[in-house]
Protein backbone atom coordinates (compact mmCIF):
# COMPACT_ATOMS: atom_id res chain seq x y z
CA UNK A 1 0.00 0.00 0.00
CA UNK A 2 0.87 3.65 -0.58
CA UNK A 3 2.04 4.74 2.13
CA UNK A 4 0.16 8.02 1.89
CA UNK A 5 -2.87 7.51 0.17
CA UNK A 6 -2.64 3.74 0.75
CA UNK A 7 -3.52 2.91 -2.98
CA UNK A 8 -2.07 -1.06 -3.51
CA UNK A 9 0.77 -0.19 -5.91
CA UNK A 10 3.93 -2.48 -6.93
CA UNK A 11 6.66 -2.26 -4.68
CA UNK A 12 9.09 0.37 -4.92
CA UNK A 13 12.21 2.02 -2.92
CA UNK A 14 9.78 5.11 -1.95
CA UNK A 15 6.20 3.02 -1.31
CA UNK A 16 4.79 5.55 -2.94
CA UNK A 17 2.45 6.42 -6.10
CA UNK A 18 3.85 8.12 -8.84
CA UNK A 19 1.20 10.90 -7.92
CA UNK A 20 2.14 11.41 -4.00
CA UNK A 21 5.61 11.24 -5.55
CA UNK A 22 5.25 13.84 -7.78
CA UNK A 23 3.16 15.88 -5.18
CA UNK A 24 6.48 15.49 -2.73
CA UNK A 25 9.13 15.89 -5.06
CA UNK A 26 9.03 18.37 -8.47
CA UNK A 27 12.63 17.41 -10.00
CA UNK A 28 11.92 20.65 -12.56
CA UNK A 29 12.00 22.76 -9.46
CA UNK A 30 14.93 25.36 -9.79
CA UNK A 31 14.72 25.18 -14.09
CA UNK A 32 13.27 28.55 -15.62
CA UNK A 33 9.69 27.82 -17.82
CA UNK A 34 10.64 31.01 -19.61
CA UNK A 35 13.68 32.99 -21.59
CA UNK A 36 14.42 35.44 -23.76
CA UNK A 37 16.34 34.60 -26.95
CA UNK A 38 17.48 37.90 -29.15
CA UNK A 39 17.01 38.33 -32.86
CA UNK A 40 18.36 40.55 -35.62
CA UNK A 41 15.91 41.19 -38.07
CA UNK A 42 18.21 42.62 -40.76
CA UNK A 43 20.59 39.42 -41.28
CA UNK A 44 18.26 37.06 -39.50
CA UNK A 45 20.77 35.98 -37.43
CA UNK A 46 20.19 35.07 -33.19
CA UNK A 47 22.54 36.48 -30.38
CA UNK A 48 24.50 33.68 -28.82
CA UNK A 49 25.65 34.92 -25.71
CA UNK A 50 28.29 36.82 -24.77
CA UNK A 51 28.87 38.13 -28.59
CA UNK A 52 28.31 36.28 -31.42
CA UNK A 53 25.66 36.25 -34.09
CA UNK A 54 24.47 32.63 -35.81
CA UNK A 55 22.69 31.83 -38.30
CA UNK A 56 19.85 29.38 -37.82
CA UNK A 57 16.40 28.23 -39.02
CA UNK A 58 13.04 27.54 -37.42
CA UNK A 59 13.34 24.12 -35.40
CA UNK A 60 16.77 23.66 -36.49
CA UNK A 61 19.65 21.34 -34.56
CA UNK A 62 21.48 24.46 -34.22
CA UNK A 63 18.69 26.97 -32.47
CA UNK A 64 17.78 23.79 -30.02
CA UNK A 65 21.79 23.85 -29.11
CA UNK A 66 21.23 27.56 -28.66
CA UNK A 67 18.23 27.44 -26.85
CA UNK A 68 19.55 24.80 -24.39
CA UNK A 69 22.18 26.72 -23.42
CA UNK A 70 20.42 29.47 -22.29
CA UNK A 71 19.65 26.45 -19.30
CA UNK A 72 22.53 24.29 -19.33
CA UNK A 73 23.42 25.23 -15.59
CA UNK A 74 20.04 24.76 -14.23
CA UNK A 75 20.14 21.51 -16.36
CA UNK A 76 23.51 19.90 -14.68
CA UNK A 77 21.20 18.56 -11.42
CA UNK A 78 18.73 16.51 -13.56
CA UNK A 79 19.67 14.12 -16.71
CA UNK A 80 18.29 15.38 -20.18
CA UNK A 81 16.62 12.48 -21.77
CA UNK A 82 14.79 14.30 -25.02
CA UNK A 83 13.99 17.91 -26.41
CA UNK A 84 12.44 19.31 -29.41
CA UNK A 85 10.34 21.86 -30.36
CA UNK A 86 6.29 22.26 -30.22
CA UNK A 87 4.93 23.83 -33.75
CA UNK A 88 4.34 27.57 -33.25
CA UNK A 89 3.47 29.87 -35.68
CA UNK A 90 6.74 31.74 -37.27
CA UNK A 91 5.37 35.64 -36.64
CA UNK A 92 4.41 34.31 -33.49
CA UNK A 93 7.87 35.42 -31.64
CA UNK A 94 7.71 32.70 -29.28
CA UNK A 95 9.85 29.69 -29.16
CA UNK A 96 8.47 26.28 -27.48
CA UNK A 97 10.68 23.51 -26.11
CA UNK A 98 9.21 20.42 -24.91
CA UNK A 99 11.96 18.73 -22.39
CA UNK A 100 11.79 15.27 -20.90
CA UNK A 101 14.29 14.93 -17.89
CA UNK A 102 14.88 12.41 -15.14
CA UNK A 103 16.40 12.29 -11.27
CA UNK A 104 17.01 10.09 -8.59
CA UNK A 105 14.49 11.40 -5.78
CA UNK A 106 13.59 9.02 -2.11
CA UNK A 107 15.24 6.16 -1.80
CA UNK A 108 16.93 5.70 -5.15
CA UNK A 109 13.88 6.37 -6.57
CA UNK A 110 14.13 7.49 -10.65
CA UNK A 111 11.42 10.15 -11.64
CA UNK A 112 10.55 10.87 -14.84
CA UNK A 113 8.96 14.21 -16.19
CA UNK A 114 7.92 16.12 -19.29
CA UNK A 115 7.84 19.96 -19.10
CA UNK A 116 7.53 23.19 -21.31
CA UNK A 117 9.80 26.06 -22.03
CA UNK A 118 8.89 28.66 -23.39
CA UNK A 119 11.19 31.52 -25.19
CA UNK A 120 10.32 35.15 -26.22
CA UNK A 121 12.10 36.31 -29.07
CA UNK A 122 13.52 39.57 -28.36
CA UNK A 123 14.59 41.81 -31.54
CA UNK A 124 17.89 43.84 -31.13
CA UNK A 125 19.90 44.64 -34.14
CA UNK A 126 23.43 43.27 -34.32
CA UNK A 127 26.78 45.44 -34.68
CA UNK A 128 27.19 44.73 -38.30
CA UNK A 129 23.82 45.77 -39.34
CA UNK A 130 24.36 49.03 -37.09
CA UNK A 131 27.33 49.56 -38.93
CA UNK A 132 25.45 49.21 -42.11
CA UNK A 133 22.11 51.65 -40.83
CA UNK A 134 25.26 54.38 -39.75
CA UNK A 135 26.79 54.20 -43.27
CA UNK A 136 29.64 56.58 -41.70
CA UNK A 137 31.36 53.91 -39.35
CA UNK A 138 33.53 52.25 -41.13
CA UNK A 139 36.83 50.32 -40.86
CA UNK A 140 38.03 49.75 -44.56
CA UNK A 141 37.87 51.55 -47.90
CA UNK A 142 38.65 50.44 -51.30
CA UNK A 143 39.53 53.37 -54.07
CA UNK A 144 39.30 52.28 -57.46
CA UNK A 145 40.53 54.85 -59.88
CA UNK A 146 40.68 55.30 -63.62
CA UNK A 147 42.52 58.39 -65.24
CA UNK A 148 40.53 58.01 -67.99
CA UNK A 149 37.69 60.08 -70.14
CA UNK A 150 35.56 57.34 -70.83
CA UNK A 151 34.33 54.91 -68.13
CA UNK A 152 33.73 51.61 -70.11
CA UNK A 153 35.52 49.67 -67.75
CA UNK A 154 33.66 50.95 -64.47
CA UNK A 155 30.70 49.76 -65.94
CA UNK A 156 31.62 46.66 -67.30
CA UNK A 157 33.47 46.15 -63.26
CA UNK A 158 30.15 47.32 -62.29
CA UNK A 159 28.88 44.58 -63.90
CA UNK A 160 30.75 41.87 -62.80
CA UNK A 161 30.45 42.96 -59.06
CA UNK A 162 26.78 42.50 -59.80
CA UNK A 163 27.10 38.75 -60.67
CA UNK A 164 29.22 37.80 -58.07
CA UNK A 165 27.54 39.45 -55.53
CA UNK A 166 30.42 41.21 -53.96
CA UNK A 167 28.79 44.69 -53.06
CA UNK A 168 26.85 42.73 -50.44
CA UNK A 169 28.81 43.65 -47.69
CA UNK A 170 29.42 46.91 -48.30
CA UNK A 171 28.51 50.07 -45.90
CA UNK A 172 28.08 52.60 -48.44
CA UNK A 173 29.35 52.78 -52.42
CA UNK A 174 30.37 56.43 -53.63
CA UNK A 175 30.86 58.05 -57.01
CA UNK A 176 33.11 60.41 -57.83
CA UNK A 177 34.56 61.59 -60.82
CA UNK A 178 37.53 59.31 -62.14
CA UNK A 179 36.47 56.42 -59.74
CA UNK A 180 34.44 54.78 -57.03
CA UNK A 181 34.90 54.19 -53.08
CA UNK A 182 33.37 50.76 -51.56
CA UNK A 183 33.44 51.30 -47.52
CA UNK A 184 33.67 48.26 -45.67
CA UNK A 185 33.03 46.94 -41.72
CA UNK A 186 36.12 45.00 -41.98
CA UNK A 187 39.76 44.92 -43.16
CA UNK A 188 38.66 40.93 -44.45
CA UNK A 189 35.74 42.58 -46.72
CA UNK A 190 37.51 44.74 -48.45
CA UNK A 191 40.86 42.83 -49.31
CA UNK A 192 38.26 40.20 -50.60
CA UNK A 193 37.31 43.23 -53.12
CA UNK A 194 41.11 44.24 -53.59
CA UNK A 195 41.60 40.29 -54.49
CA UNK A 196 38.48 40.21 -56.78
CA UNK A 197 39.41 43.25 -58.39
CA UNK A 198 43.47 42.00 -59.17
CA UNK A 199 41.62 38.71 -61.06
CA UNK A 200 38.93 40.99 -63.16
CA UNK A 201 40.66 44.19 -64.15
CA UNK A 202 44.47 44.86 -64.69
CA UNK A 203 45.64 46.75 -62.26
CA UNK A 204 48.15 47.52 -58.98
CA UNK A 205 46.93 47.84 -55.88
CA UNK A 206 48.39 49.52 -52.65
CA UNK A 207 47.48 49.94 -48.66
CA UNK A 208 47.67 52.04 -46.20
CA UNK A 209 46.36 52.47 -42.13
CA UNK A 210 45.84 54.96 -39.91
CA UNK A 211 45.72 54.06 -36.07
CA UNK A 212 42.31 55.49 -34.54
CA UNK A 213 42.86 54.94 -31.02
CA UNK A 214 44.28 51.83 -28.77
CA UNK A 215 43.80 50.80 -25.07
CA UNK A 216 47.50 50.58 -23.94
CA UNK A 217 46.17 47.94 -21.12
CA UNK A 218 44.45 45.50 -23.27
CA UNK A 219 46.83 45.74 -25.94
CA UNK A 220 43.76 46.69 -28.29
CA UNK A 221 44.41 48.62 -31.39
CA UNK A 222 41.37 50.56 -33.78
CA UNK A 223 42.82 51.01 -37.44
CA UNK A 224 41.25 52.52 -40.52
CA UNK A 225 42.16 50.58 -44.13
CA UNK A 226 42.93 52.56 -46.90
CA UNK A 227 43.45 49.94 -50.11
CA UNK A 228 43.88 51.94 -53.64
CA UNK A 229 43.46 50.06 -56.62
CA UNK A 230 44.49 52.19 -60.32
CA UNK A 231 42.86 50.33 -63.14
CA UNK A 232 45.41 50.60 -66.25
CA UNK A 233 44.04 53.79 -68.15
CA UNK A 234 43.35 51.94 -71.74
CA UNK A 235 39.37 51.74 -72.54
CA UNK A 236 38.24 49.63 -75.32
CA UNK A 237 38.43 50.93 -79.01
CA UNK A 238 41.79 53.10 -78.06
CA UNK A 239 44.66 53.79 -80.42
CA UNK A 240 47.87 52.82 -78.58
CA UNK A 241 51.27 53.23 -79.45
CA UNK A 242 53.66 50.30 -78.16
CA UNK A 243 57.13 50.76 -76.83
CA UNK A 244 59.75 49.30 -79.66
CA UNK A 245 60.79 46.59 -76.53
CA UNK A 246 57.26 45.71 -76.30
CA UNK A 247 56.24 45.30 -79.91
CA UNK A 248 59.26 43.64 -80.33
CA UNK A 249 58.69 41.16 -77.50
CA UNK A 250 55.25 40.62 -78.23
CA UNK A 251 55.96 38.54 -81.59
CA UNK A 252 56.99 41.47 -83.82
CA UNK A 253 53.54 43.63 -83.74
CA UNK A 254 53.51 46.93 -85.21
CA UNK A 255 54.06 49.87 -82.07
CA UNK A 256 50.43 51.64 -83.19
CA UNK A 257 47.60 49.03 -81.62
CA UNK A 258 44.32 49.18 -81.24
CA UNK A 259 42.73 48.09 -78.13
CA UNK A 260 39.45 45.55 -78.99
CA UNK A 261 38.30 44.73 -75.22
CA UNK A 262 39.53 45.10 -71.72
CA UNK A 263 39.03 41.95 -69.15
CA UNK A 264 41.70 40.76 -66.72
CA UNK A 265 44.23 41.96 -69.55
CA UNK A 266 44.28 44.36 -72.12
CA UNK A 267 43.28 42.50 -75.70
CA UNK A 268 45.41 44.28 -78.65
CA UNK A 269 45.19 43.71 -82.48
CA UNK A 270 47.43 45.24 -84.96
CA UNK A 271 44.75 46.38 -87.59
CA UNK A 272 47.41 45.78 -90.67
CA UNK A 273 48.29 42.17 -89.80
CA UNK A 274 45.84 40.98 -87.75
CA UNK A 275 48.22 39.76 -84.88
CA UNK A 276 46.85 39.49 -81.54
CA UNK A 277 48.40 40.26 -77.71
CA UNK A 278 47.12 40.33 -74.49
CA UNK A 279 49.01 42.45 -71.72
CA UNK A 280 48.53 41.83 -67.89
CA UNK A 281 49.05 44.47 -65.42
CA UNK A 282 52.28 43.91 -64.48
CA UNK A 283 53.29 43.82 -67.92
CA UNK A 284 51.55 47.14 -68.62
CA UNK A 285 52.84 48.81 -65.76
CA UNK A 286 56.92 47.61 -66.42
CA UNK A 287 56.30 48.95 -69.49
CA UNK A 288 53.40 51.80 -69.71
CA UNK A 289 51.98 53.34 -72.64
CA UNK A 290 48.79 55.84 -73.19
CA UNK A 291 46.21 56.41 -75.83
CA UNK A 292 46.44 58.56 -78.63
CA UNK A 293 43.27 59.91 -78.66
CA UNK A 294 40.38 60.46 -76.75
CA UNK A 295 36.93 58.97 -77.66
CA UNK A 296 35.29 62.37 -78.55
CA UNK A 297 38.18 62.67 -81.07
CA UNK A 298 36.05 59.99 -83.34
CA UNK A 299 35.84 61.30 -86.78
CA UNK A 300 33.14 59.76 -89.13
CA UNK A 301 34.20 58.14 -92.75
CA UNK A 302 32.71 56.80 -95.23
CA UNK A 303 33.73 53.48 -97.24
CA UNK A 304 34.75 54.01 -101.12
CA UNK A 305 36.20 51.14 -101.90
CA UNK A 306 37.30 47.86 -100.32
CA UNK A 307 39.30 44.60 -101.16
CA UNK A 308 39.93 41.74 -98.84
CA UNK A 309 43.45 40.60 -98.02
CA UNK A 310 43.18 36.78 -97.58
CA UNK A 311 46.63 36.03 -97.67
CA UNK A 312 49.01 38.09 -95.90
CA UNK A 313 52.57 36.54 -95.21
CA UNK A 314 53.90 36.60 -91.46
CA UNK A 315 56.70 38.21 -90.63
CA UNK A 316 59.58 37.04 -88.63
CA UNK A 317 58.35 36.13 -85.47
CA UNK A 318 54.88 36.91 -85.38
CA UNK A 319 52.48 35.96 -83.23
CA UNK A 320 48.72 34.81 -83.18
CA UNK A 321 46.71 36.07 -85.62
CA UNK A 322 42.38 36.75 -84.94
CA UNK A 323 40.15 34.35 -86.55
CA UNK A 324 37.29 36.49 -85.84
CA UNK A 325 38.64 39.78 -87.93
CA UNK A 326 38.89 39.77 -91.54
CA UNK A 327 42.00 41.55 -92.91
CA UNK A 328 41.18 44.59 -95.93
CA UNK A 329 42.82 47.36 -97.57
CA UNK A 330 40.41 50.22 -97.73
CA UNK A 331 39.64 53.87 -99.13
CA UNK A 332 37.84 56.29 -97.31
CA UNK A 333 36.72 59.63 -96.99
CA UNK A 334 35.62 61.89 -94.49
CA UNK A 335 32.03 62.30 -94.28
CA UNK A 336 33.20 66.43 -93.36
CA UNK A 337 35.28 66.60 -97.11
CA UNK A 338 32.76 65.64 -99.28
CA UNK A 339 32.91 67.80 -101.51
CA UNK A 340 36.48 67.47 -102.17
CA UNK A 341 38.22 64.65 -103.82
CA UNK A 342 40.69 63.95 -100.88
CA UNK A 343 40.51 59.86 -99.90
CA UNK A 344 42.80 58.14 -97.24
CA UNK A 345 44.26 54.80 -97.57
CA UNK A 346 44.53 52.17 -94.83
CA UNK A 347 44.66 48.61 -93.70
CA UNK A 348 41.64 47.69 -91.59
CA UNK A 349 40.73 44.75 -89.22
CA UNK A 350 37.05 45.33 -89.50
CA UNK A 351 37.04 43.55 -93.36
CA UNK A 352 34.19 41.51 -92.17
CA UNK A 353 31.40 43.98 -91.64
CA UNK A 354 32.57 46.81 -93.77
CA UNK A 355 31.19 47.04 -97.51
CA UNK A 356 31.48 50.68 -99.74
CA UNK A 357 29.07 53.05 -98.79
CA UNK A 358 29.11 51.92 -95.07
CA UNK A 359 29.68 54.52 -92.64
CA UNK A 360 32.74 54.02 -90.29
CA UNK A 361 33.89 55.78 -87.06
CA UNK A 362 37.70 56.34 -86.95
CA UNK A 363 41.05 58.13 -86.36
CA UNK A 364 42.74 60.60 -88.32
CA UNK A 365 46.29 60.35 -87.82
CA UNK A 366 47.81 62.00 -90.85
CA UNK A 367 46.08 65.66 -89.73
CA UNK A 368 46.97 65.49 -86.20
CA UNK A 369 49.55 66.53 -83.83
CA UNK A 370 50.41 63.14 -81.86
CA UNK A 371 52.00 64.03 -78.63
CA UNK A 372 53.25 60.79 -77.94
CA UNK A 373 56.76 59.83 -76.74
CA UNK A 374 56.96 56.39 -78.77
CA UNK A 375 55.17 57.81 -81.92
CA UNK A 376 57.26 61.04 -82.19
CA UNK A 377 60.27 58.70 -82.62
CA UNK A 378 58.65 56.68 -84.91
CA UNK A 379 59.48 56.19 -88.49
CA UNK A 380 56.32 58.46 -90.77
CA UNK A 381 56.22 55.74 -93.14
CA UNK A 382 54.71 53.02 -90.56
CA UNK A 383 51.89 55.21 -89.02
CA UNK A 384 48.88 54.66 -90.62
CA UNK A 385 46.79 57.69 -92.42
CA UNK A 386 43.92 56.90 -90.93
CA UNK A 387 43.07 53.70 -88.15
CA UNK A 388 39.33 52.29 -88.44
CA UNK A 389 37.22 51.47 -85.01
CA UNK A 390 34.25 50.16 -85.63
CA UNK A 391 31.12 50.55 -87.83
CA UNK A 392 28.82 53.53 -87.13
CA UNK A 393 24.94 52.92 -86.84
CA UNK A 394 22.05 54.56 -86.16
CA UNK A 395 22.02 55.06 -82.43
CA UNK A 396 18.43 56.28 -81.54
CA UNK A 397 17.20 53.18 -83.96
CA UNK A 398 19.29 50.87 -81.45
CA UNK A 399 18.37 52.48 -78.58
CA UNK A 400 14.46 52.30 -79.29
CA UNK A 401 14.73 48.99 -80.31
CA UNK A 402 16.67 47.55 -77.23
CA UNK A 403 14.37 45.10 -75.76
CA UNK A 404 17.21 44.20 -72.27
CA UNK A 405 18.62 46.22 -69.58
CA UNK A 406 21.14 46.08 -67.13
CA UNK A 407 21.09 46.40 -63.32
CA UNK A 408 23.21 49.12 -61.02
CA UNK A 409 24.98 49.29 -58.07
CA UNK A 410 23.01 51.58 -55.51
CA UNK A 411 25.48 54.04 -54.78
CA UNK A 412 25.82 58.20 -53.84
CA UNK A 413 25.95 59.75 -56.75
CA UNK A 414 27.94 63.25 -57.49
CA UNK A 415 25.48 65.24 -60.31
CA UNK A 416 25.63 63.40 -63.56
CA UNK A 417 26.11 65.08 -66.96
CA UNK A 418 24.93 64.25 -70.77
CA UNK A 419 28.55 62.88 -71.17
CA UNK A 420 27.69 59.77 -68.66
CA UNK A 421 24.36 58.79 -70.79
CA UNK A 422 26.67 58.91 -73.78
CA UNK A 423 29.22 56.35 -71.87
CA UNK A 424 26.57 54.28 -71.11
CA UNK A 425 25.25 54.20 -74.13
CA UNK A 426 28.53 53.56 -75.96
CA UNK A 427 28.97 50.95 -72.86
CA UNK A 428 25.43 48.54 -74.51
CA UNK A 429 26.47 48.83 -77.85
CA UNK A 430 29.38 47.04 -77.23
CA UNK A 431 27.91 44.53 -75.86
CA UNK A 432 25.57 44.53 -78.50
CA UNK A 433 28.89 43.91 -80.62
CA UNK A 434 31.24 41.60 -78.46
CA UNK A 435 29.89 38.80 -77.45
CA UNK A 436 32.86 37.22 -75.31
CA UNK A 437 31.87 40.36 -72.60
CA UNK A 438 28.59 39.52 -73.41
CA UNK A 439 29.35 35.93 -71.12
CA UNK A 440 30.75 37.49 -67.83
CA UNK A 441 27.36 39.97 -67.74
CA UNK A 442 23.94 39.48 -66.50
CA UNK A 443 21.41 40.45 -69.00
CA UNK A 444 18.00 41.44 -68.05
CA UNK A 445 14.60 41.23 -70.06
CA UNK A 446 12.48 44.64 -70.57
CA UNK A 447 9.43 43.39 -70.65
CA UNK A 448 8.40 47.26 -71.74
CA UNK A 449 9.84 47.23 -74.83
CA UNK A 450 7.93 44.82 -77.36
CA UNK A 451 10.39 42.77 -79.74
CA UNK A 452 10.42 44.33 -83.15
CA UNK A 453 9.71 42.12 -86.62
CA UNK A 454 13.61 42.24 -88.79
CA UNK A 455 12.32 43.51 -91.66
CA UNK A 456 13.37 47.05 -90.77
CA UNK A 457 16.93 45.53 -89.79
CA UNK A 458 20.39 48.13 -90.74
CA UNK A 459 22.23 44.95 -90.22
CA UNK A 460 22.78 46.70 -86.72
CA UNK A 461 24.27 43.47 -83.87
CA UNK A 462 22.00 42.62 -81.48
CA UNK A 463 21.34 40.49 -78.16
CA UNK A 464 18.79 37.70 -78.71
CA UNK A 465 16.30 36.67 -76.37
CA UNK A 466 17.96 33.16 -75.32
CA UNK A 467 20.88 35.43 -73.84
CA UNK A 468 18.81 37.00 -71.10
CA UNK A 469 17.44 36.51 -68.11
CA UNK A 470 13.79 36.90 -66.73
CA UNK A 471 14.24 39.96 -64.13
CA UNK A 472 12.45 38.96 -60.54
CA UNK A 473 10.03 41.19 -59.57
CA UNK A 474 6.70 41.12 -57.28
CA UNK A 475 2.98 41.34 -58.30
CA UNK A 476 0.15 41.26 -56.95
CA UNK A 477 -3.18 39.39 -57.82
CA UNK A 478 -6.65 40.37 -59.26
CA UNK A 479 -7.69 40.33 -55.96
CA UNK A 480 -5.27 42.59 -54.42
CA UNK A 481 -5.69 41.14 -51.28
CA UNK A 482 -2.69 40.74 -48.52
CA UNK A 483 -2.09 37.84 -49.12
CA UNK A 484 -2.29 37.81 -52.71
CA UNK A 485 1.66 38.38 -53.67
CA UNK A 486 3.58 35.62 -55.40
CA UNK A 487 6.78 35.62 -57.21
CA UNK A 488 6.91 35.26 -60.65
């Protein structure tokens, strides 16, 4: 019999019921039924005491570890047997943990007993994410610079930063006129940018620090990261003019180049022979060279006659040749001189889209002053009269029919001019035009912009539709209701 309520039971070390036991003895006593666990609703991540931030999901093996902890001493007097969490729902801000424990109570007695947690989640935003919502603390900046005119390779860097995602941890991105800043929490951040930028562009890179303030006892020292990055100042479609050393190391090319793409190197092609070269940054920079012109220096020409070279013998030495250029011997004429019978002759690498009559944006070199260190010692009889750049279209025809778009980096711009729509503008045709940049860009769908029928077609290049992507966006249903939006 019990010996208190004198109920027959099976013999035991207590003679007790489980009930009188468990009216005697609570082995939960001393274990808190309630917590508080804090949240960061910007990165989603939960405050594990003293100071760090995890990341974990809804009834995950991680936020039960986290949870226990908050009870682990209270814990050490009984033995954990099972947890796990009771459904609740996920706005909810409450956290339920359903614990089974067990302890030796009278006698040598072993109790057994199921109980309820319960957890308030507390929001409190993390020190990263303040960092971020201050956007003037920071602890690392990268300076990307250009001396340039034109800014085709910001805004193909632009984007490739887009793709890969690496202006996610940025504080703040700034504008400015031959460059961009990227402010960072951390030193880590932004050398991962310095090291991004060193595989994309070609450039050199330096750093610098400047001690804030230090605590002398705890050896603790506050420094603010200064990393400058100079991108090599040679755009796309540039007129070059080699070093002899170079050219002569780079299979024999002739000195005056013109440049056909920028990537991780600088892509050259020697318009009379077709010979290719690609120079890195550390190559550039042991042996630097600038362009001859700038881009507003374009002068329009028009195509009077044209013969294809399909043979052309290599010279000593000589390196690759382009597969994708088509080698011809041309006669133009300025579209300005018209009326006169002046014509240049030159050597072109553009014999594959070029046919007489077509009009063709170029360089004049035989009516210009070139203040140039390598050209002025150059022999006159191996600079061209004129060097071709590429074929000129109708620009508000490709403009209106442009069915893509592109997407930017949020960043504090200074006040922009006419001249930056015209960059940008030269910036899409050229991908209109090269497709190997084409590959490292994402290209977006304007759904705005129906697709026109061919039939009107200038023989203009353009993207097609199996190149881009479907842009994400949110919309809502007939209904309008709340809970109505969907992802499509």
């Amino acid at each position: 019999l019990c010996c208190q309520c004198g109920v027959p039971i099976p013999p035991n070390p207590a003679n007790m019921c489980v009930g009188c036991l468990r009216a005697q003895v609570d082995i939960t006593e001393g274990i808190p039924k309630q917590g508080t666990v804090h949240f960061c609703k910007q990165c989603e991540r939960y405050l594990q005491p003293p100071g760090t931030w995890i990341q974990c999901a809804l009834e995950s093996r991680e936020l039960l570890a986290l949870c226990l902890k908050k009870i682990k001493a209270s814990l050490s007097k009984v033995r954990l047997i099972d947890a796990g969490f009771i459904w609740t729902e996920p706005h909810s801000k409450r956290l339920k943990l359903k614990l089974t424990v067990q302890k030796e109570v009278i006698n040598g007695a072993v109790l057994q007993q199921v109980f309820v947690v319960e957890y308030i989640v507390q929001s409190q935003m993390c020190e990263d994410c303040h960092r971020i919502e201050a956007k003037d603390f920071w602890k690392a900046v990268v300076q990307v610079r250009q001396k340039t005119l034109h800014k085709k390779t910001f805004y193909y860097l632009e984007q490739l930063i887009l793709k890969h995602r690496l202006h996610q941890n940025t504080l703040r991105i700034k504008e400015i006129h031959d460059g961009l800043d990227f402010y960072y929490s951390s030193k880590q951040h932004a050398q991962k940018m310095v090291d991004f930028l060193q595989c994309t562009v070609p450039c050199r890179s330096k750093s610098s620090q400047r001690l804030i303030s230090h605590d002398i006892h705890s050896n603790v020292y506050n420094y603010k990261s200064t990393f400058s990055v100079e991108i090599v100042p040679i755009c796309k479609d540039n007129v070059v003019c080699l070093s002899p050393k170079l050219a002569q190391s780079l299979g024999n090319m002739s000195q005056i180049c013109v440049c056909i793409r920028v990537t991780s190197t600088i892509h050259l092609i020697d318009p009379r022979t077709l010979q290719i070269a690609e120079i890195d940054g550390s190559t550039y920079w042991r042996h630097p060279f600038h362009s001859l012109f700038h881009p507003k220096q374009l002068e329009e020409f028009i195509i009077m006659d044209i013969n294809r070279v399909h043979e052309k013998k290599k010279g000593a030495g000589a390196g690759a040749r382009s597969n994708k250029h088509t080698l011809a011997e041309a006669w133009v004429r300025k579209t300005s001189e018209l009326d006169t019978d002046h014509q240049y002759f030159c050597c072109t690498h553009l014999g594959h889209i070029l046919n007489p009559g077509d009009l063709v944006l170029g360089f004049d070199l035989a009516n210009c002053n070139l203040n140039d260190e390598f050209a002025n010692k150059m022999n006159p009889q191996h600079i061209p009269d004129v060097v071709l750049i590429k074929k000129s279209y109708d620009r508000s025809k490709r403009q209106r029919r442009r069915n893509w778009k592109l997407k930017e980096l949020e960043r504090d711009r200074e006040a922009t001019d006419t001249d930056d729509e015209r960059q940008y503008q030269d910036f899409l045709e050229d991908l209109e035009e090269d497709e190997t940049i084409r590959k490292n860009v994402n290209i977006y769908r304007n759904a705005d912009i129906p697709v026109e029928s061919d039939t009107d077609d200038d023989g203009a290049p353009r993207i097609s539709l199996a190149e881009m992507l479907e842009d994400l966006h949110i919309s809502q249903d007939a209904t309008g209701g709340e809970g109505a939006e969907m992802l499509t």
